[in-house]
Protein backbone atom coordinates (compact mmCIF):
# COMPACT_ATOMS: atom_id res chain seq x y z
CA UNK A 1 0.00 0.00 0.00
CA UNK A 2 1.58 3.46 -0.79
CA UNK A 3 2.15 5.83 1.87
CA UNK A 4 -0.31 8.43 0.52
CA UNK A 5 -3.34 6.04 0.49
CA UNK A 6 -2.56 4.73 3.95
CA UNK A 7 -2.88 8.46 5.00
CA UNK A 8 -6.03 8.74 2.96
CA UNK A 9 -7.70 5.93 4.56
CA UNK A 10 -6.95 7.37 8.06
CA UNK A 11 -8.22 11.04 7.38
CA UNK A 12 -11.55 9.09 5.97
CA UNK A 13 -12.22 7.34 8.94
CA UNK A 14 -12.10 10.41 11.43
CA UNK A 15 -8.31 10.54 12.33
CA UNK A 16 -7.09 13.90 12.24
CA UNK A 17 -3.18 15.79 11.24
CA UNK A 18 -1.84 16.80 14.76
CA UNK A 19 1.64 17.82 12.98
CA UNK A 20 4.12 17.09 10.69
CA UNK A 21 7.69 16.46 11.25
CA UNK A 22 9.75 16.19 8.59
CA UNK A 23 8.13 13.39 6.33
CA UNK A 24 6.11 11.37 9.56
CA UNK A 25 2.68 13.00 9.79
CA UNK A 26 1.37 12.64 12.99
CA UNK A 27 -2.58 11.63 13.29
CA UNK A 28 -4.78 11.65 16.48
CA UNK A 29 -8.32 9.88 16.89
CA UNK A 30 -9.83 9.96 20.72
CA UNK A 31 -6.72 10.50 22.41
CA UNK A 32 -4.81 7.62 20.58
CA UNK A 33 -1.90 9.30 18.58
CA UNK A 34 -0.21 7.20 15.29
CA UNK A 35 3.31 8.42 13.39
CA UNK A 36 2.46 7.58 9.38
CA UNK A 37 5.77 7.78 7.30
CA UNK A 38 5.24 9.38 4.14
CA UNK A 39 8.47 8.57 1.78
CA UNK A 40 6.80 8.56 -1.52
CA UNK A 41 6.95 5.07 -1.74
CA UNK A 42 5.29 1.40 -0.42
CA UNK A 43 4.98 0.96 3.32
CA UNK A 44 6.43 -2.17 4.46
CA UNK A 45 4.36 -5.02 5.26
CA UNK A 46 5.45 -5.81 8.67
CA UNK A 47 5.15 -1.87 9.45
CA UNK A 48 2.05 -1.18 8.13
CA UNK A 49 0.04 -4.58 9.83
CA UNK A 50 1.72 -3.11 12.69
CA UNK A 51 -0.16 0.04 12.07
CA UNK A 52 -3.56 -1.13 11.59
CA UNK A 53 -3.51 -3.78 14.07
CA UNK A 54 -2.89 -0.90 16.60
CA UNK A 55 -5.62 1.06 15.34
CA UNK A 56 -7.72 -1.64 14.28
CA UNK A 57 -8.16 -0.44 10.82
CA UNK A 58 -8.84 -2.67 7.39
CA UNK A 59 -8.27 -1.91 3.84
């Protein structure tokens, strides 16, 4: 999954941008806070089950 979409599916599903530093964007969503990467490129698998496990997202 590119980076980009990974952001897009958070912003749809209520998250919103608390900051960005450098390239990590930094999303909130009822006091829970998640670091996306955004490098222009795939995420890696291990990193982004990682990421949706924790916020008990699917795609």
């Amino acid at each position: 999954m590119k980076d980009k979409d990974l952001l897009k599916l958070f912003l749809k599903n209520g998250w919103k941008e608390k900051r960005i530093h450098g390239s990590h964007h930094i999303l909130e969503k009822d006091g829970q806070t998640e670091v996306i990467p955004i490098h222009g490129k795939d995420v890696p698998k291990g990193l982004l089950n990682d990421i949706l496990k924790r916020t008990n997202l699917k795609f």
